[in-house]
Protein backbone atom coordinates (compact mmCIF):
# COMPACT_ATOMS: atom_id res chain seq x y z
CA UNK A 1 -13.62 23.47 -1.99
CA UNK A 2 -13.58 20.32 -4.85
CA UNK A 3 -16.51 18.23 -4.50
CA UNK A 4 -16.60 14.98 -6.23
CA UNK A 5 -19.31 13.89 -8.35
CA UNK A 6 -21.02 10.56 -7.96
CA UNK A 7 -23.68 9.25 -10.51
CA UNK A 8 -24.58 11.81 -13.39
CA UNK A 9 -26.13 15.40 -12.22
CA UNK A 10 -28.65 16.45 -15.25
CA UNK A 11 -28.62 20.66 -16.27
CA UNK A 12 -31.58 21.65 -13.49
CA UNK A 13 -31.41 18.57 -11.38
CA UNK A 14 -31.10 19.57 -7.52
CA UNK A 15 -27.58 18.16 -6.25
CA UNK A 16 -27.06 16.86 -2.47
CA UNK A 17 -23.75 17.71 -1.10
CA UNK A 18 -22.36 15.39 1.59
CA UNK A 19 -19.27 13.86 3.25
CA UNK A 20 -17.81 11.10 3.74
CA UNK A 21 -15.31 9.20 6.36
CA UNK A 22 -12.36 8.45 3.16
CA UNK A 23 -9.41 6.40 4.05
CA UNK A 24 -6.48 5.20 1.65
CA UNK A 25 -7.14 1.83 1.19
CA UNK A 26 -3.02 1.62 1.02
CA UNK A 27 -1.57 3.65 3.64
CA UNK A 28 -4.60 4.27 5.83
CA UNK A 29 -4.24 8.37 5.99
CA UNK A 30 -7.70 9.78 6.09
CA UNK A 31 -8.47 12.17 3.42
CA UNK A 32 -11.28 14.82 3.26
CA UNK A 33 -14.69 13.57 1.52
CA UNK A 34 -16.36 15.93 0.39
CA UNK A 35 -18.99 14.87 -2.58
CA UNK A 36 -22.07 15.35 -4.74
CA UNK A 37 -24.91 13.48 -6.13
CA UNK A 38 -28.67 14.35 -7.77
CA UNK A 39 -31.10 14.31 -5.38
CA UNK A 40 -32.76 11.23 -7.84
CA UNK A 41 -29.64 9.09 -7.48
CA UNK A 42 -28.67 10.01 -3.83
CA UNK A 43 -29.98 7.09 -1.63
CA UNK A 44 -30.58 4.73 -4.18
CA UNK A 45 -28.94 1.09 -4.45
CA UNK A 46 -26.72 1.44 -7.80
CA UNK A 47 -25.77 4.52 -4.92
CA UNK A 48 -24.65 2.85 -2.46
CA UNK A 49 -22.80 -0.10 -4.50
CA UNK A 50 -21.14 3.27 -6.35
CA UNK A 51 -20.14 4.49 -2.57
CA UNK A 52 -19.08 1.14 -1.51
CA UNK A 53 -16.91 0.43 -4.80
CA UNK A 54 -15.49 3.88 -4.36
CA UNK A 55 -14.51 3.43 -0.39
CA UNK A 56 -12.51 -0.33 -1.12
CA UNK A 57 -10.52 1.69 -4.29
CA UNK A 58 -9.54 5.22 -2.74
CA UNK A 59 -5.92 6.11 -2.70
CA UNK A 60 -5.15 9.16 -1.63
CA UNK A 61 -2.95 11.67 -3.58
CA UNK A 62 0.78 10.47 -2.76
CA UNK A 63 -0.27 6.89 -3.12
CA UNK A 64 -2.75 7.55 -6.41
CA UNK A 65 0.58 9.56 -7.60
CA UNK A 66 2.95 6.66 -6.60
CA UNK A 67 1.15 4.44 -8.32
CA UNK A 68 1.33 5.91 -11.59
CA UNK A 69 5.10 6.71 -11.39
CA UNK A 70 5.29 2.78 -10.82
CA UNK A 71 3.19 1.78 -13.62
CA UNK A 72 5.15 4.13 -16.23
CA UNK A 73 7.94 2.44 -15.26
């Protein structure tokens, strides 16, 4: 399973893993939300700011994809 990272983990810093309800912000598919963070940054404000950024940009994969074939163009 691929977790994503949020904030910086250091070497021998204990990591949180937890989930989160994703949606495309473009075609509204939910996606799975599986993530990371150090136990330091998880819960902090820069934290949630990061999570809240991250929520109002998520595409998923076909529409991330899409959008790159469109910008090459």
């Amino acid at each position: 399973m691929f977790l994503m990272i949020i904030g910086k983990i250091k070497k021998n810093e204990k990591k949180i893993k937890f989930q989160l309800d994703l949606f495309c912000t473009n075609c509204g598919k939910s996606v799975p939300g599986g993530m990371q963070a150090s136990e330091n940054y998880y819960d902090s404000d820069s934290f949630k700011i990061e999570i809240d950024n991250f929520k109002k940009n998520y595409l998923c994969g076909l529409c991330r994809d899409a959008k790159r074939i469109k910008d090459k163009i």
